[in-house]
C-alpha atoms as a PDB file:
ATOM      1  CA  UNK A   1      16.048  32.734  74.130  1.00  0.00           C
ATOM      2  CA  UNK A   2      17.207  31.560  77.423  1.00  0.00           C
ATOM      3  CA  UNK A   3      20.502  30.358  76.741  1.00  0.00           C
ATOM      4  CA  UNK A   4      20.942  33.907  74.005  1.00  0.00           C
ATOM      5  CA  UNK A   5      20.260  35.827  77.316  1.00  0.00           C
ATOM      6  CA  UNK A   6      22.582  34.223  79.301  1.00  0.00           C
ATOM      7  CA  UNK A   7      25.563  34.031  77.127  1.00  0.00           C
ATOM      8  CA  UNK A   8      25.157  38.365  76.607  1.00  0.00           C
ATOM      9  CA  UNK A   9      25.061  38.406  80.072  1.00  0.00           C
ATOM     10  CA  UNK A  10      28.036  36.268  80.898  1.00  0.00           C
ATOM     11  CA  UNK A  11      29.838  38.362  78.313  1.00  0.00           C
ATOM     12  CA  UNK A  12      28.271  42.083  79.252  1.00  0.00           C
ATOM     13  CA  UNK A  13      29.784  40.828  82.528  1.00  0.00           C
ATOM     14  CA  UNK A  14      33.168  39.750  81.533  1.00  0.00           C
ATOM     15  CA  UNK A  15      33.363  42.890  78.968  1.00  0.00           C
ATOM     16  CA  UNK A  16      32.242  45.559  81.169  1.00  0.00           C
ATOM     17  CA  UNK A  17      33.213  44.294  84.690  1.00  0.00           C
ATOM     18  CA  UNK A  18      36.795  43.116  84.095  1.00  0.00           C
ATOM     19  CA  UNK A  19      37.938  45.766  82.353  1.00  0.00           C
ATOM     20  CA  UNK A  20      36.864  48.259  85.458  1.00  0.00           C
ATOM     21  CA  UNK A  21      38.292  45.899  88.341  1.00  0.00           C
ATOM     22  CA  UNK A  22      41.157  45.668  86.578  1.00  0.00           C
ATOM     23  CA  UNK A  23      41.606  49.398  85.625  1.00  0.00           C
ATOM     24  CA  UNK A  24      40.655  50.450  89.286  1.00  0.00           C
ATOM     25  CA  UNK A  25      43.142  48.434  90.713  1.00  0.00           C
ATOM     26  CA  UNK A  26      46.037  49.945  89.329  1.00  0.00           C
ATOM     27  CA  UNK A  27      44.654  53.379  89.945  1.00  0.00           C
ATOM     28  CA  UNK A  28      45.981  53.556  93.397  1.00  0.00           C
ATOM     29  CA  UNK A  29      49.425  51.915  92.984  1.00  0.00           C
ATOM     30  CA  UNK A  30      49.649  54.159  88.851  1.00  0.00           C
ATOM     31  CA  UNK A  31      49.121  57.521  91.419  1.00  0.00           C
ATOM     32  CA  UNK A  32      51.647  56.970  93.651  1.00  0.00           C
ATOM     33  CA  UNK A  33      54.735  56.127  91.302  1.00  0.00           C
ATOM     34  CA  UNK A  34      53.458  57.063  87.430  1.00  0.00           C
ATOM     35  CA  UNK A  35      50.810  59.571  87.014  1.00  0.00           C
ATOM     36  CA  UNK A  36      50.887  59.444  83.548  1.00  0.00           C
ATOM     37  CA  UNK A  37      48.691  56.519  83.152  1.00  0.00           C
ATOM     38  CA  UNK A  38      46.061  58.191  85.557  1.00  0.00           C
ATOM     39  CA  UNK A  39      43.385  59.766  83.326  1.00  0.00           C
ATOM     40  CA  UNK A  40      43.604  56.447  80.756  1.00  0.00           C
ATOM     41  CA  UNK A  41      42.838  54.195  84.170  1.00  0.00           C
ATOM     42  CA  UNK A  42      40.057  56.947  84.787  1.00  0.00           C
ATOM     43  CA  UNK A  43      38.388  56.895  81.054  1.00  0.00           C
ATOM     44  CA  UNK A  44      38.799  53.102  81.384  1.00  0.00           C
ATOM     45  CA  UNK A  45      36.877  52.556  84.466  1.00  0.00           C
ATOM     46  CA  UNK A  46      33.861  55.670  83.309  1.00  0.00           C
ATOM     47  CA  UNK A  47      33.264  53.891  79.898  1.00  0.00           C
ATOM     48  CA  UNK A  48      33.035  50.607  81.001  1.00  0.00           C
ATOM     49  CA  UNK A  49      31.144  51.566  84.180  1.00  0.00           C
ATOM     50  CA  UNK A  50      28.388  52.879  81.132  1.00  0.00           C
ATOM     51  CA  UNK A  51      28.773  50.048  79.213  1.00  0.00           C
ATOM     52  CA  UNK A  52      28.563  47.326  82.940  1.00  0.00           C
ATOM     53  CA  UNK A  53      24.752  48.683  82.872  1.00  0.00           C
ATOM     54  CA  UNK A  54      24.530  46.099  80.675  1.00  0.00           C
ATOM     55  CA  UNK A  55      25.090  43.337  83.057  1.00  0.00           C
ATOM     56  CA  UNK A  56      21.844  43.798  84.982  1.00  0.00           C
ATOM     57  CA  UNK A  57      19.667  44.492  82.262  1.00  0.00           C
ATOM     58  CA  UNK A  58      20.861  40.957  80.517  1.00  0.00           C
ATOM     59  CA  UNK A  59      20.753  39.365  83.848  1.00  0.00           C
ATOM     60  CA  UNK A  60      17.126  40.395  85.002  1.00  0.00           C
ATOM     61  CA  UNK A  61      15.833  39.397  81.842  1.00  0.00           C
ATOM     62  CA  UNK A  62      17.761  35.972  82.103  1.00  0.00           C
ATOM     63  CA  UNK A  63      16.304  35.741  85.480  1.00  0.00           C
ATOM     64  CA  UNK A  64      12.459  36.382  84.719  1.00  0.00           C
ATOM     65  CA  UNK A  65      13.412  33.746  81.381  1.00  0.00           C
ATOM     66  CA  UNK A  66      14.421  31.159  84.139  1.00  0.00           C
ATOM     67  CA  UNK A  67      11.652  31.751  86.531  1.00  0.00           C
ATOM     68  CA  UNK A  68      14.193  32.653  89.563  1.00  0.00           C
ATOM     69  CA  UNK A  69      13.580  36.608  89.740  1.00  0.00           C
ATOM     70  CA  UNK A  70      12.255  35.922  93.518  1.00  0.00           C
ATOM     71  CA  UNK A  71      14.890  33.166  94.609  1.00  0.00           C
ATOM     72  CA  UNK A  72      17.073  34.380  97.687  1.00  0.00           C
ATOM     73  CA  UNK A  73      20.352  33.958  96.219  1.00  0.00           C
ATOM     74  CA  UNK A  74      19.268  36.182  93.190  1.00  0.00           C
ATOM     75  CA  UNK A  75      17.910  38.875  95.257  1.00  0.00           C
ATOM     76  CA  UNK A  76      21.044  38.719  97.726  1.00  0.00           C
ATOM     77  CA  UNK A  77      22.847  39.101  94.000  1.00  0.00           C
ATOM     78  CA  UNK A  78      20.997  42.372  93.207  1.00  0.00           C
ATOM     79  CA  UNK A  79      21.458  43.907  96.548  1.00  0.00           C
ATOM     80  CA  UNK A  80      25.050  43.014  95.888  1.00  0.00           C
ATOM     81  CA  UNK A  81      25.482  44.638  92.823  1.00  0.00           C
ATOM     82  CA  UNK A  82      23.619  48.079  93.587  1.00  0.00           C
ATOM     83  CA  UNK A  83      26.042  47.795  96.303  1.00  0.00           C
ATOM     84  CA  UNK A  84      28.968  47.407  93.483  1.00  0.00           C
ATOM     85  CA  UNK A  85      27.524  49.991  91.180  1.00  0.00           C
ATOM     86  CA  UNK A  86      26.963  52.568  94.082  1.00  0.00           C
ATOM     87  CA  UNK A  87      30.631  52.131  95.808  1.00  0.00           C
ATOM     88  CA  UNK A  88      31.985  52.946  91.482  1.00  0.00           C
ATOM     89  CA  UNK A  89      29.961  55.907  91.390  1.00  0.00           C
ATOM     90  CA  UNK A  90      30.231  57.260  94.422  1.00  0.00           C
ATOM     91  CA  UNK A  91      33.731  56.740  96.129  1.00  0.00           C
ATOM     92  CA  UNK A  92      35.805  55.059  93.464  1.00  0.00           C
ATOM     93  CA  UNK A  93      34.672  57.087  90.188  1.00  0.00           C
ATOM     94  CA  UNK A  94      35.236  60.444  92.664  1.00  0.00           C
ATOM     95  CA  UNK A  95      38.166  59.143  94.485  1.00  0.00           C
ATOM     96  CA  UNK A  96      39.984  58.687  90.720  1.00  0.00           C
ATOM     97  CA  UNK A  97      39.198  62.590  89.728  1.00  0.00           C
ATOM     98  CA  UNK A  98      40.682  63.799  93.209  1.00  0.00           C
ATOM     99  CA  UNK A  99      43.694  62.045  92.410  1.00  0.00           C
ATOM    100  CA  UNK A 100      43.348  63.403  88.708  1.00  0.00           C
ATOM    101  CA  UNK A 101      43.068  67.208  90.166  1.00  0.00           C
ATOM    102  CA  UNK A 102      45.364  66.860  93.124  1.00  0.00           C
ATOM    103  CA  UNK A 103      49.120  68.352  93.220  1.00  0.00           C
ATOM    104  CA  UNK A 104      52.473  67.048  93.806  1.00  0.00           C
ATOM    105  CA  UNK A 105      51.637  67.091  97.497  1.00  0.00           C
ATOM    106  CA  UNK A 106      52.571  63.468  98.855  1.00  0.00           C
ATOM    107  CA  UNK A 107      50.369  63.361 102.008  1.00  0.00           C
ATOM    108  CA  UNK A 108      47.205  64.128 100.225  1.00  0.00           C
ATOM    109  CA  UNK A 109      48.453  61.218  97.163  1.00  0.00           C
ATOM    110  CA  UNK A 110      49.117  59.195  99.961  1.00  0.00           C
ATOM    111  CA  UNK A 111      45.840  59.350 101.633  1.00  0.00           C
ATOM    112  CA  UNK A 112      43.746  59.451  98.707  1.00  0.00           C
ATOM    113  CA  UNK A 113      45.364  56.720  96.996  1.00  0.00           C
ATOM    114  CA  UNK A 114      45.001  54.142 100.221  1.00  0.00           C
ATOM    115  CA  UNK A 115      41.165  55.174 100.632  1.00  0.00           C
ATOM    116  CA  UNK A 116      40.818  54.641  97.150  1.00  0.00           C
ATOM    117  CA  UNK A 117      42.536  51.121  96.921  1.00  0.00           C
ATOM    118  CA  UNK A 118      39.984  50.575 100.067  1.00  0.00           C
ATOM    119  CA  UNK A 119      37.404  51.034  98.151  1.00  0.00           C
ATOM    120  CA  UNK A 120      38.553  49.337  95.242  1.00  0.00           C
ATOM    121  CA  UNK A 121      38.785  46.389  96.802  1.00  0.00           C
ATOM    122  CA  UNK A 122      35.564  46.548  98.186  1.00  0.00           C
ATOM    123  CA  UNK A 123      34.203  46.851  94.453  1.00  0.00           C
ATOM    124  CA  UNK A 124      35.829  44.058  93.327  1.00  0.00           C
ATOM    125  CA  UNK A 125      35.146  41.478  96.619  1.00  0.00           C
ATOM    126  CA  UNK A 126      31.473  42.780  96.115  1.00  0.00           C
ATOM    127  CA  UNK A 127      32.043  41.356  92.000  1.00  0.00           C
ATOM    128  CA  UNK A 128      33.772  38.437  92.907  1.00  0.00           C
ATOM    129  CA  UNK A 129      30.536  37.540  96.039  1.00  0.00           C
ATOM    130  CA  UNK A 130      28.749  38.027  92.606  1.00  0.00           C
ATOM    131  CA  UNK A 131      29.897  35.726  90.682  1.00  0.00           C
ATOM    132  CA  UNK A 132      30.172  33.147  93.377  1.00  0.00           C
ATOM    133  CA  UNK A 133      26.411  33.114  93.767  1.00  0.00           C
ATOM    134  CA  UNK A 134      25.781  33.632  90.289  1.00  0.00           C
ATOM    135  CA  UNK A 135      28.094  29.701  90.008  1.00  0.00           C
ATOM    136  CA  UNK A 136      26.555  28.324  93.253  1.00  0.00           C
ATOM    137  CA  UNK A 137      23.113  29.309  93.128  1.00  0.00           C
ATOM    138  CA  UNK A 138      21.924  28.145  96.498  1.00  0.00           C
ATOM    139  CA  UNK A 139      18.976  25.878  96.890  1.00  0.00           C
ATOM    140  CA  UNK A 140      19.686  25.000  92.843  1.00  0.00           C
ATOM    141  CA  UNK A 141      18.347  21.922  91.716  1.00  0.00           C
ATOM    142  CA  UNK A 142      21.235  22.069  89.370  1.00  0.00           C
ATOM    143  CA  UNK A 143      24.151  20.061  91.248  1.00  0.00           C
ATOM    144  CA  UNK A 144      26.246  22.899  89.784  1.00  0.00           C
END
């Protein structure tokens, strides 16, 4: 059941996650030349933001499968991800529909857009610290 958990939770993550980094990214840069794209980039990163709930729910029940739901480089993992999850929802998610529901006015795209790329990076250095210590696993007995 182990290895069944694992694998949706690899894939939840791949699925869910890449889709929104990716999406996000081009946010910024799509508002400042092509608005057009805009609300598809938005409806990309909402639905998969739903579906990336996915990720922790597979990987906490990986984690009490293997045993390791009190090792440090799992908790530092979680704390990382609520991170993650609250930086979506509450700058880059909002950040999106003010870009959505601003005007032609270039100062405010300006502004908006580099704050948002900010914290669009942020999201996806938080993702990629992630995965890293999802690989590593610190103190593993592995050798991986």
């Amino acid at each position: 059941m182990t290895k069944v958990l694992l694998s949706l939770h690899v894939i939840a993550a791949i699925l869910a996650v890449g889709p929104v980094a990716v999406a996000a990214s081009m946010f910024p840069a799509a508002a400042r030349r092509d608005r057009n794209h805009l609300p598809l980039l938005h409806r990309i990163c909402r639905v998969y933001a739903g579906i990336g709930v996915a990720v922790p729910v597979f990987g906490l029940a990986t984690a009490s499968s293997l045993g390791v739901l009190g090792d440090t480089w799992l908790l530092i993992s979680i704390a990382l991800t609520a991170v993650a999850a609250a930086v979506l929802v509450f700058q880059v998610l909002p950040g999106q529909e003010k870009l959505l529901a601003a005007g032609a006015d270039g100062a405010v795209l300006t502004r908006v857009a580099t704050r948002l790329g900010m914290y669009t990076g942020i999201f996806n250095l938080l993702w990629a610290a992630v995965t890293v210590l999802m690989i590593v696993r610190p103190g593993s007995t592995t050798g991986a």
